[in-house]
C-alpha atoms as a PDB file:
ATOM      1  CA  UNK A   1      87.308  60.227  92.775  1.00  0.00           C
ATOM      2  CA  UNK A   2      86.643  62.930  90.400  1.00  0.00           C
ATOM      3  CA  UNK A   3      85.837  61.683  86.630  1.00  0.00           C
ATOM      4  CA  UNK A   4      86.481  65.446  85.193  1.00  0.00           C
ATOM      5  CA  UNK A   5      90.449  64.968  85.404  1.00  0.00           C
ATOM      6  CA  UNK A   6      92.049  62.563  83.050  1.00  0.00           C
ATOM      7  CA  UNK A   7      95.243  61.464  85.173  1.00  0.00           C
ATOM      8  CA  UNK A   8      92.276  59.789  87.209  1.00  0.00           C
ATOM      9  CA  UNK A   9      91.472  57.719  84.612  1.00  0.00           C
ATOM     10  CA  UNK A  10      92.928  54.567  83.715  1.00  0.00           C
ATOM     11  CA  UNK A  11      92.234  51.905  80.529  1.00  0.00           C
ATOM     12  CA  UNK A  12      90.465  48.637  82.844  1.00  0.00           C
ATOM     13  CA  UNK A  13      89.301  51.033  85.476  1.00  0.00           C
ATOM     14  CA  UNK A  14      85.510  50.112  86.849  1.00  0.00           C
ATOM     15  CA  UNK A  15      83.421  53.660  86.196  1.00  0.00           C
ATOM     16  CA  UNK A  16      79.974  55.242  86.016  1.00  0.00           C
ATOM     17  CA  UNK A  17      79.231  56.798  82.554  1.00  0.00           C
ATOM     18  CA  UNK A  18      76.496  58.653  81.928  1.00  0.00           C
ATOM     19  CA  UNK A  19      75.216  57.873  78.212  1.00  0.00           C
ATOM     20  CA  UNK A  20      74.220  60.684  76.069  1.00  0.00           C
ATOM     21  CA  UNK A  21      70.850  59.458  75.837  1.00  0.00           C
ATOM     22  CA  UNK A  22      70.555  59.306  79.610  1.00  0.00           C
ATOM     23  CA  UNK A  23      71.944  63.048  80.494  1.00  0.00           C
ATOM     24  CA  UNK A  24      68.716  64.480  81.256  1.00  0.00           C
ATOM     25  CA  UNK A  25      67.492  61.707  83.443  1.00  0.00           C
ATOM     26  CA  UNK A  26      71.297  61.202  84.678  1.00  0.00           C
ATOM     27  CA  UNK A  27      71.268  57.224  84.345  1.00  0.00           C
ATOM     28  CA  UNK A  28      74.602  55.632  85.606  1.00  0.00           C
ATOM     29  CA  UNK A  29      76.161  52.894  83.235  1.00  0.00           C
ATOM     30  CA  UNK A  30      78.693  50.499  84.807  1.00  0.00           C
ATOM     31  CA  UNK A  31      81.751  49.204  83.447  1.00  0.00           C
ATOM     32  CA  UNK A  32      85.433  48.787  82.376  1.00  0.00           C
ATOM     33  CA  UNK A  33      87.495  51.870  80.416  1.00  0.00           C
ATOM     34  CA  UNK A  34      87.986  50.633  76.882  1.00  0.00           C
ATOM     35  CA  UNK A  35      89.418  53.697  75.794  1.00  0.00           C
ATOM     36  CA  UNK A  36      89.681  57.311  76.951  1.00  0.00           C
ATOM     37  CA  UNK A  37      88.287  59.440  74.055  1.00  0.00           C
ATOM     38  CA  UNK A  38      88.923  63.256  75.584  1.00  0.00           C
ATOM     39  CA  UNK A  39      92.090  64.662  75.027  1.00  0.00           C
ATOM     40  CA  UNK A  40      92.198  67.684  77.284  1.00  0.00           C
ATOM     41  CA  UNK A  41      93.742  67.388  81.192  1.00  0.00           C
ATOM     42  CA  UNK A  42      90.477  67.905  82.350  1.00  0.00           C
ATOM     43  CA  UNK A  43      86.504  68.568  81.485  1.00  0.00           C
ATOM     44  CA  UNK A  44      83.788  70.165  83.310  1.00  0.00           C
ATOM     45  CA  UNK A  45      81.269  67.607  82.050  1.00  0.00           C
ATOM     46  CA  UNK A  46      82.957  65.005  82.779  1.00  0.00           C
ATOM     47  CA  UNK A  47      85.811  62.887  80.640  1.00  0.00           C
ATOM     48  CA  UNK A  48      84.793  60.728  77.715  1.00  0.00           C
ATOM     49  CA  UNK A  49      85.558  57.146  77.557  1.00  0.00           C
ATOM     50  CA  UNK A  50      84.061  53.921  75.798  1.00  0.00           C
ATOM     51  CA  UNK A  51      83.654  51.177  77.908  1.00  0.00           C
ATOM     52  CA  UNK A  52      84.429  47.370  77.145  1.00  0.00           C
ATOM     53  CA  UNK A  53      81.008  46.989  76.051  1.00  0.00           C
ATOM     54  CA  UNK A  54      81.102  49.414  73.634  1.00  0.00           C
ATOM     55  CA  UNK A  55      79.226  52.450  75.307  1.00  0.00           C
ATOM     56  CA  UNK A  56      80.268  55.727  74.739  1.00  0.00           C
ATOM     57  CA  UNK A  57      79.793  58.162  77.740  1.00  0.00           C
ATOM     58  CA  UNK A  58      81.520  60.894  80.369  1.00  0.00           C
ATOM     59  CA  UNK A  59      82.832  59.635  83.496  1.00  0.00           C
ATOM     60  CA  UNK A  60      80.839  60.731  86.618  1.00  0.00           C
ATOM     61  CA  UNK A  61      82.438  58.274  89.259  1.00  0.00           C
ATOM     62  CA  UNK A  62      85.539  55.996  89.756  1.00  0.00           C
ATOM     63  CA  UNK A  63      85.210  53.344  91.225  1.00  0.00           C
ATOM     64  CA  UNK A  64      88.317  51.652  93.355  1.00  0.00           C
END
């Protein structure tokens, strides 16, 4: 599913962030939506979230 829409998105869903520090090499992060940080419908780059850990990135995949 696509992580550029926020109705996709849900606080506990498993996801793959991408961390700022990782965008050029495009790193995946795992885990659990904390909170979802972007306030807008949708974003191109992706919407921003912090996981349970504490890692701030934008959503590239949801996993189900």
């Amino acid at each position: 599913m696509e992580g550029t829409k926020r109705a996709n998105i849900k606080i506990g869903a498993q996801v793959s962030i991408v961390l700022k520090k990782n965008q050029r090499s495009g790193e995946l992060t795992v885990g659990s939506v904390e909170k979802i940080l972007t306030n807008s419908p949708n974003h191109p780059h992706g919407i921003k979230v912090r996981l349970d850990g504490g890692d701030v990135g934008r959503v590239k995949q949801i996993h189900q």
